[in-house]
Protein backbone atom coordinates (compact mmCIF):
# COMPACT_ATOMS: atom_id res chain seq x y z
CA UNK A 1 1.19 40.15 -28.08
CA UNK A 2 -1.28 38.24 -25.55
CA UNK A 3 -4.26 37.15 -27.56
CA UNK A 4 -7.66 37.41 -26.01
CA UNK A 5 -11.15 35.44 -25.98
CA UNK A 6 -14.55 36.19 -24.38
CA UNK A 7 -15.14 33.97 -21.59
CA UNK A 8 -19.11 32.88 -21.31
CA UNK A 9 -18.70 30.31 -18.25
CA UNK A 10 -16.73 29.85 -14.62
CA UNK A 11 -19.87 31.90 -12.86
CA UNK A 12 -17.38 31.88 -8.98
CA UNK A 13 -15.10 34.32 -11.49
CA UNK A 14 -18.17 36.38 -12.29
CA UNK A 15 -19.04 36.84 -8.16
CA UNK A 16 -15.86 37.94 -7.16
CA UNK A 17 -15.59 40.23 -9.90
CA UNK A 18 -19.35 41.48 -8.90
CA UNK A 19 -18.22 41.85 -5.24
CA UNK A 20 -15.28 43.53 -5.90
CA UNK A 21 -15.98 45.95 -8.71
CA UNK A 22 -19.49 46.51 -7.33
CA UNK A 23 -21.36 45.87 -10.91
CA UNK A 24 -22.29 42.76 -13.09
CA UNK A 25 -21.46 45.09 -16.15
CA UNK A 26 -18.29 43.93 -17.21
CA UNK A 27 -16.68 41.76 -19.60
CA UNK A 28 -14.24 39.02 -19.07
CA UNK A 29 -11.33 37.86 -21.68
CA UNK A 30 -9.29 34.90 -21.30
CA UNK A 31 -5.42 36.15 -21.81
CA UNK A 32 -2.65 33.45 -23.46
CA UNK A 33 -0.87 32.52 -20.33
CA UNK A 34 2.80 32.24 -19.41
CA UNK A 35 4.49 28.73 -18.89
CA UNK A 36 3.28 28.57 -15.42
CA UNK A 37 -0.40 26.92 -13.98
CA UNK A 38 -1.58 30.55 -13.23
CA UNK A 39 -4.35 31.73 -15.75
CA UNK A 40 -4.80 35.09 -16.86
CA UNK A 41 -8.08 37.35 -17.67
CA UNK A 42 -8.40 40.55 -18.56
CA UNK A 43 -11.67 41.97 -17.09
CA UNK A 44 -13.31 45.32 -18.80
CA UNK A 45 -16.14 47.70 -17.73
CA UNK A 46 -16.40 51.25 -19.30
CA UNK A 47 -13.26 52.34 -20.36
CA UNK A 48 -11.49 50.80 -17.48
CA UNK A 49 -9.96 47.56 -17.10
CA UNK A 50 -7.66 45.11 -14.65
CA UNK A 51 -6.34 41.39 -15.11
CA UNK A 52 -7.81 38.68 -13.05
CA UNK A 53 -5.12 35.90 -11.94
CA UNK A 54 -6.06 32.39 -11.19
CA UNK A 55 -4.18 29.70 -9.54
CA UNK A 56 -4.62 27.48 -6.36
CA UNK A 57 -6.26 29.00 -3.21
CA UNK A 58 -3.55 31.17 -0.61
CA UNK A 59 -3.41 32.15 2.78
CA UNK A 60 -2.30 36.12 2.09
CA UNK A 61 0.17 36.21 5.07
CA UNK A 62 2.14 33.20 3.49
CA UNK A 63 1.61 34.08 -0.24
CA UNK A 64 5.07 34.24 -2.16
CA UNK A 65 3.32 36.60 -4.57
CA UNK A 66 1.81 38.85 -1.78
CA UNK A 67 4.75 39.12 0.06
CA UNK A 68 7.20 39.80 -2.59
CA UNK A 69 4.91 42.58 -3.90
CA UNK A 70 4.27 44.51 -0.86
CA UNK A 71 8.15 44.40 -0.20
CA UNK A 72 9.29 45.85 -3.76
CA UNK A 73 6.08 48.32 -3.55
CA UNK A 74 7.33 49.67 -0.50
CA UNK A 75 10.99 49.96 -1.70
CA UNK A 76 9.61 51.67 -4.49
CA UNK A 77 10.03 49.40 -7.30
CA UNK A 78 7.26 49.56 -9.90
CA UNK A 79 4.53 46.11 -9.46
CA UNK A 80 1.05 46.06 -10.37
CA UNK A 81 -1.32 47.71 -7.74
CA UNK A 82 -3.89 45.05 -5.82
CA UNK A 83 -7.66 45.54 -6.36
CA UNK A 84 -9.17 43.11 -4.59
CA UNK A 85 -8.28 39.55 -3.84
CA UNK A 86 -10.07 35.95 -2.41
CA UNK A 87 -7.55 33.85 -1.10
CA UNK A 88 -10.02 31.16 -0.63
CA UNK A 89 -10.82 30.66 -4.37
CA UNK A 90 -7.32 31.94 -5.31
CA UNK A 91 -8.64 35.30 -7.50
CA UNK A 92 -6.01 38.05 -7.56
CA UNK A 93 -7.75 41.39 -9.14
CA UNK A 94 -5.05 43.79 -9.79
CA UNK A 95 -4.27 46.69 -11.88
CA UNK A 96 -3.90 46.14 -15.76
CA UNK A 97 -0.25 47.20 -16.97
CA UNK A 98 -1.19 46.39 -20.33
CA UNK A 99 0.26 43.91 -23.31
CA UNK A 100 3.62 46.29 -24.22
CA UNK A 101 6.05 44.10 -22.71
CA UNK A 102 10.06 44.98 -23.09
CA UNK A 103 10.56 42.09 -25.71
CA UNK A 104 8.20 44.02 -28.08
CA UNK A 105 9.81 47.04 -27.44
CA UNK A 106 13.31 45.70 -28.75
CA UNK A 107 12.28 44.04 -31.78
CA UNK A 108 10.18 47.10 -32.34
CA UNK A 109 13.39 49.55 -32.59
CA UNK A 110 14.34 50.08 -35.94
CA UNK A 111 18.05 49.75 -34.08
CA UNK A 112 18.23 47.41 -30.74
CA UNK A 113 19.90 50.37 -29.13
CA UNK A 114 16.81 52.76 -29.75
CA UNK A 115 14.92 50.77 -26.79
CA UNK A 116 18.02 51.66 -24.62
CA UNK A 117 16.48 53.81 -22.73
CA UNK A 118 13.70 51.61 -21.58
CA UNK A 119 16.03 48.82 -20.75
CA UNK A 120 18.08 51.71 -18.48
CA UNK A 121 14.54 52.26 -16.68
CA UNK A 122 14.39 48.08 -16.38
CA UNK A 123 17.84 48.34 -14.85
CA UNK A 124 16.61 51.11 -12.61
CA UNK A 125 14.38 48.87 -11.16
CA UNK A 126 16.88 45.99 -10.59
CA UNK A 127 19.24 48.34 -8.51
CA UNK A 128 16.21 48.64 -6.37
CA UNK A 129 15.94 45.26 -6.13
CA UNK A 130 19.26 44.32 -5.45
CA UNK A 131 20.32 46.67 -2.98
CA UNK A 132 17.27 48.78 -1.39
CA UNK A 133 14.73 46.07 -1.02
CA UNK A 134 17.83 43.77 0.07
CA UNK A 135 18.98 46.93 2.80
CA UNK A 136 15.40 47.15 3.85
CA UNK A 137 16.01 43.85 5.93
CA UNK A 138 11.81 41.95 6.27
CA UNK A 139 12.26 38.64 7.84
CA UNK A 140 8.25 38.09 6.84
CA UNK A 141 9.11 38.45 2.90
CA UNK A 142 9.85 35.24 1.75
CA UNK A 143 12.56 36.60 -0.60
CA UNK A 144 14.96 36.50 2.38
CA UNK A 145 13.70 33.31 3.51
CA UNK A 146 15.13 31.51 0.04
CA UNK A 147 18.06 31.58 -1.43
CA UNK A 148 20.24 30.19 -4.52
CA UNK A 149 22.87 27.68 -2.72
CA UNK A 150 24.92 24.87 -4.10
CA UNK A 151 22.10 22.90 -4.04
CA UNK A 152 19.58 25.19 -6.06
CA UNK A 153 22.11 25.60 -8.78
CA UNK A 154 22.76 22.20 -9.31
CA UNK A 155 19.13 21.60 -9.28
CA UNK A 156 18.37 23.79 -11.92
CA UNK A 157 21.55 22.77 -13.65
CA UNK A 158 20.62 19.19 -13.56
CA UNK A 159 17.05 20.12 -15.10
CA UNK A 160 18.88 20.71 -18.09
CA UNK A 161 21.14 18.21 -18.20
CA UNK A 162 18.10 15.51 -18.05
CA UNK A 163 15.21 17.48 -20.06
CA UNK A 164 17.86 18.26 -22.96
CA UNK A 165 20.58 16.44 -22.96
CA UNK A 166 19.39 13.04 -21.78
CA UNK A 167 15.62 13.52 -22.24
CA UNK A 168 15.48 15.91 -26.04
CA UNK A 169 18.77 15.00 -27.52
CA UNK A 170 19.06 11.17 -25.86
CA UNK A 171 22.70 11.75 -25.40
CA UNK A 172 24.02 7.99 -24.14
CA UNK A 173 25.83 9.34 -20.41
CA UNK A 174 28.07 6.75 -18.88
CA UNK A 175 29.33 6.33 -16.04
CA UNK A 176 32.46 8.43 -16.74
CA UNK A 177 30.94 11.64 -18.39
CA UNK A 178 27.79 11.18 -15.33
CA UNK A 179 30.75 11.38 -13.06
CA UNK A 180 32.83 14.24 -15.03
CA UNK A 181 29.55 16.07 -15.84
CA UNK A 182 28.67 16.64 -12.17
CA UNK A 183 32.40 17.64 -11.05
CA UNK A 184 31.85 20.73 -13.48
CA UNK A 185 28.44 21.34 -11.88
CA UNK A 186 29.29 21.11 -8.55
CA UNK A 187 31.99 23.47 -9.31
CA UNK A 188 30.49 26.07 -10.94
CA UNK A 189 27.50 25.87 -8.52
CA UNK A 190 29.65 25.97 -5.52
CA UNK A 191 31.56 28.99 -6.51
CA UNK A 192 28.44 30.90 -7.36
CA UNK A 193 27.30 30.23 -3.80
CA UNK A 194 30.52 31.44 -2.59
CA UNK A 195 29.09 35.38 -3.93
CA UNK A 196 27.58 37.53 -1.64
CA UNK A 197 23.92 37.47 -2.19
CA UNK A 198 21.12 39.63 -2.48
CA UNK A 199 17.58 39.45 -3.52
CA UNK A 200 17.31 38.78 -7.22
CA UNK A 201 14.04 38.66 -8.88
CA UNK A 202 14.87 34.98 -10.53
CA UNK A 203 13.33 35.62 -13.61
CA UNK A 204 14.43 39.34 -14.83
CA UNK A 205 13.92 39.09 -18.90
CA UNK A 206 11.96 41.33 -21.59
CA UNK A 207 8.81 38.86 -21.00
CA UNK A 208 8.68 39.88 -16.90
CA UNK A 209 8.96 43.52 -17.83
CA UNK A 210 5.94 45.58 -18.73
CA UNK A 211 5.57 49.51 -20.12
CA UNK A 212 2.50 51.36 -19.17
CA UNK A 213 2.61 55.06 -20.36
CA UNK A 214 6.28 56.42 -19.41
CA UNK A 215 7.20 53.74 -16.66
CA UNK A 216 8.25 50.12 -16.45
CA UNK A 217 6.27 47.64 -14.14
CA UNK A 218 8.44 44.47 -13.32
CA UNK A 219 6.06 40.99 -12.82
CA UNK A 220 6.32 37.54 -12.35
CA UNK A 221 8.23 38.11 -9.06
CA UNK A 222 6.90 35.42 -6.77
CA UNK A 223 9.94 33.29 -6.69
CA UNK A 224 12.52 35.97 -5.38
CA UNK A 225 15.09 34.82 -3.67
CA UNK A 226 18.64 35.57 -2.13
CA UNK A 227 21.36 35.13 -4.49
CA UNK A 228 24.47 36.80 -6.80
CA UNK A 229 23.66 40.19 -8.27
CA UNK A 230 24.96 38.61 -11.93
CA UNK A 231 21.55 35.99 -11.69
CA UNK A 232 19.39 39.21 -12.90
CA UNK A 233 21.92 40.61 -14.82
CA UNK A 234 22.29 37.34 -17.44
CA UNK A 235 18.25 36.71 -17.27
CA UNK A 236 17.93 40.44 -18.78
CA UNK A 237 21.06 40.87 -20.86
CA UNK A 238 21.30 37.28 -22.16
CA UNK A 239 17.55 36.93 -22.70
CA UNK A 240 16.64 33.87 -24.82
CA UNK A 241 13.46 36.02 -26.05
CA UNK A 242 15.90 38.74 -27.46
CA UNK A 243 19.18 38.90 -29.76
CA UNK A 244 20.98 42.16 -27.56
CA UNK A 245 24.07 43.02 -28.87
CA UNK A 246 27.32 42.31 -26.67
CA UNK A 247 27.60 46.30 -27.10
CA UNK A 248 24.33 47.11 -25.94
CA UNK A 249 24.76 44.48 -23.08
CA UNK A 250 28.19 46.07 -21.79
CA UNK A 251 26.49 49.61 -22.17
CA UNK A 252 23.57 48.10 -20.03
CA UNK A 253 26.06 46.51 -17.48
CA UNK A 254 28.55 49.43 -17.02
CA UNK A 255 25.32 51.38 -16.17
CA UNK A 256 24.02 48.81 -13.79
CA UNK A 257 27.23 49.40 -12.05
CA UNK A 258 27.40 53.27 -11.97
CA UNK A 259 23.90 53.02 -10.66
CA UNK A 260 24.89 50.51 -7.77
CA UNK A 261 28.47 52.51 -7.43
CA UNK A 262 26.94 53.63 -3.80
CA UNK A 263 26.32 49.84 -2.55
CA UNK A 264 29.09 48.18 -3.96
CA UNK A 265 31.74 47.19 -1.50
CA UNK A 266 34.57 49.35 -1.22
CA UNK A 267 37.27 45.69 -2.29
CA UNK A 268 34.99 46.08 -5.94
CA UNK A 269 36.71 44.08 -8.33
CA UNK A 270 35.22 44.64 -11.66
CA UNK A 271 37.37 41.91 -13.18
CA UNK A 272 36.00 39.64 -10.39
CA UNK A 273 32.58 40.84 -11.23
CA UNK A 274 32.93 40.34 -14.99
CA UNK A 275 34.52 36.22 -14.25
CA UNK A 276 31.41 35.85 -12.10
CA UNK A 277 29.02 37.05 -15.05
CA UNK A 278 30.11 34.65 -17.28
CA UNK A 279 30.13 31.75 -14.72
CA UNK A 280 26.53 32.69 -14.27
CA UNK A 281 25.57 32.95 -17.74
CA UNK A 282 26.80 29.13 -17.80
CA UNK A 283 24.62 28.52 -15.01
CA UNK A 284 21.59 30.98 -15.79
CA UNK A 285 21.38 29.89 -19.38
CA UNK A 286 21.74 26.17 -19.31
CA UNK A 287 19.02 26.54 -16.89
CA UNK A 288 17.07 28.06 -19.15
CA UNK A 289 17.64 25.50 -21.73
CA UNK A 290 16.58 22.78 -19.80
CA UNK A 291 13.23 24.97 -19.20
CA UNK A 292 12.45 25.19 -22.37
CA UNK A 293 13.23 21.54 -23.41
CA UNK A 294 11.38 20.43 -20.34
CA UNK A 295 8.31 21.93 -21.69
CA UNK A 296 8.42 19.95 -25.13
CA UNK A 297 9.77 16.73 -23.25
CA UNK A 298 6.90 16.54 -20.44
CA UNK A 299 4.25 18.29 -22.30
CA UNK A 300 4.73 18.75 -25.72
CA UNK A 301 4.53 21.78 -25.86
CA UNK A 302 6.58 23.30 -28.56
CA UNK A 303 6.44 27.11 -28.00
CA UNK A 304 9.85 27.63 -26.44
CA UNK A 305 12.04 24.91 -29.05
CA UNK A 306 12.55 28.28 -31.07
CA UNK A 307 15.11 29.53 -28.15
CA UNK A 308 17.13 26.70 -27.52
CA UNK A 309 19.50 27.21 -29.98
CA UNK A 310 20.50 30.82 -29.40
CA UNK A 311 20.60 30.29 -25.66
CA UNK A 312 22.98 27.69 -26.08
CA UNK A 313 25.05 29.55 -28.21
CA UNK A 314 25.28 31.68 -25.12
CA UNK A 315 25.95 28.73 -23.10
CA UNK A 316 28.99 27.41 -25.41
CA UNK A 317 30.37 31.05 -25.47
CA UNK A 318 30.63 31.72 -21.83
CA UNK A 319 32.12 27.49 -21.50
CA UNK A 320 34.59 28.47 -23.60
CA UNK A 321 35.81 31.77 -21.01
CA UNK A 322 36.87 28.43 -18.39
CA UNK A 323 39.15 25.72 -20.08
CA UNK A 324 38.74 23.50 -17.13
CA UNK A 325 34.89 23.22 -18.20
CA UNK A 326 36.23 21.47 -21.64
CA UNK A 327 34.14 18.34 -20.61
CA UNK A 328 30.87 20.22 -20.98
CA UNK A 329 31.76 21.80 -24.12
CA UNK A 330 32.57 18.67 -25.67
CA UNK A 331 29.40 16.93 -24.46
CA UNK A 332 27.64 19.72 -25.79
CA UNK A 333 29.18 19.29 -28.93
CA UNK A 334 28.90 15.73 -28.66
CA UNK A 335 25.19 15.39 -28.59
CA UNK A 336 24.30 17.76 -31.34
CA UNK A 337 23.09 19.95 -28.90
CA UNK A 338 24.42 23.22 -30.92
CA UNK A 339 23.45 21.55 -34.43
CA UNK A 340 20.22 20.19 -33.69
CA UNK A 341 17.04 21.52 -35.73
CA UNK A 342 14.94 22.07 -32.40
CA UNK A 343 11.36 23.41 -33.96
CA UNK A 344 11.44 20.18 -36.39
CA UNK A 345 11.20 17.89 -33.72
């Protein structure tokens, strides 16, 4: 739940919101922000209210954010609605969705599987994104003008590698397991770029997903990019921020897959598709550690330490479908990565 404090100062925040909501009677509440720069307000007058975002100033017609919203919007996938906006100062005004995100709304259930339906309304949305927002060709979004390649896997695999293994856990890398290490990355990076590729969302969990009244509104979308279907797929149904069942997770998936039946190529090889989900939940997850690792090793900031371990659970159980990996499991093993106390640090 975001937590909220009355903000008495930063009088440029108070003329925009004048100018664009044509009154000074409103209120202004600073909201607990994400692990991102961006700052987050929630701005009330009467009984209405939106969120004011902050971040570095934008030119609109080169704005990830911008671009990537009026895309999905169109496609008719479910973003917050734009008030009002200066580029200059970089306010976004837009509409409030609310604090109900989908990671309250699991641990809420008295059963996991009781929020099933609202993670079949999250997966709704995904189809969207995968295949009519990727049909609905814009050269202008900048979705289609980045993609996850060899390179941006290995870059986000190698963020782990140095933020946990040799930044958190000081494991001693040698020559030999530098050189061993990176053959398995290269691998599994290189035949995740081999997958045809459309735009995924790059950051699809329960944190990124937000109910207002009977719909979901997906956020957080600025980094969309091209790549494999299974990216989005892992980020939602191996979530760090929630324990889903591999029951619930298959339900989830065969449902993605009825949903997408009409897009998928006519060659579908759901054993194919089910070797590449696990090769990204390697990928997607060790990322994910190294995220949250990075945060404690460059900042100290110990919010996320709490998910390490369960997300590399993940990471040693989807190693462990690909014996030719056996290096990384053992180095894993081998630097108490799985045994480690992680909030004590």
């Amino acid at each position: 739940m975001r937590i909220f404090l009355m903000v008495t100062h930063d009088e440029f925040l108070n003329s925009f919101l004048s100018r664009s909501l044509s009154t000074d009677a409103f209120k202004v509440f600073s909201l607990a922000g994400d692990a991102s720069n961006r700052r987050y307000y929630r701005v009330v007058h009467d009984n209405q209210s939106w969120v004011l975002m902050r971040w570095e100033p934008f030119d609109p017609a080169n704005y990830p954010l911008m671009s990537v919203l009026n895309h999905f919007a169109k496609n008719g996938i479910h973003v917050p609605k734009i008030v009002a906006m200066s580029p200059s100062e970089g306010l976004i005004l837009q509409e409030d969705l609310g604090d109900l995100m989908l990671e309250r709304k699991f641990w809420e259930s008295q059963s996991h599987e009781s929020s099933m339906e609202w993670y079949k309304l999250t997966v709704d949305e995904v189809v969207k994104i995968h295949h009519k927002a990727t049909l609905d060709h814009d050269p202008n979004c900048s979705a289609f003008k980045m993609k996850f390649d060899t390179e941006k896997f290995l870059w986000e695999m190698n963020y782990g590698k140095d933020n946990l293994l040799a930044g958190v856990l000081k494991f001693p890398f040698n020559d030999k397991s530098n050189k061993e290490l990176s053959d398995i990355f290269l691998d599994i990076c290189s035949r995740l770029d081999a997958e045809p590729k459309r735009i995924a969302h790059r950051d699809y969990h329960s944190r990124n997903v937000m109910i207002k009244l009977d719909k979901v509104h997906v956020i957080d979308f600025q980094d969309a990019r091209l790549g494999p279907i299974q990216y989005d797929l892992v980020s939602l149904m191996r979530d760090s921020y929630v324990d889903m069942s591999d029951e619930m997770a298959a339900k989830l998936i065969n449902y993605y897959l009825e949903q997408s039946k009409q897009y998928l190529p006519k060659d579908f090889s759901r054993e194919h598709f089910d070797r590449m989900y696990e090769l990204q939940s390697i990928q997607r997850c060790f990322k994910a550690c190294g995220s949250f690792a990075s945060f404690f090793h460059q900042r100290e900031d110990r919010r996320y330490l709490k998910y390490l371990s369960g997300t590399l659970r993940r990471v040693m159980k989807a190693i462990n479908e690909f014996p030719e990996y056996k290096v990384f499991a053992d180095i894993l093993i081998d630097s108490g990565a799985l045994e480690r106390k992680y909030e004590s640090l």
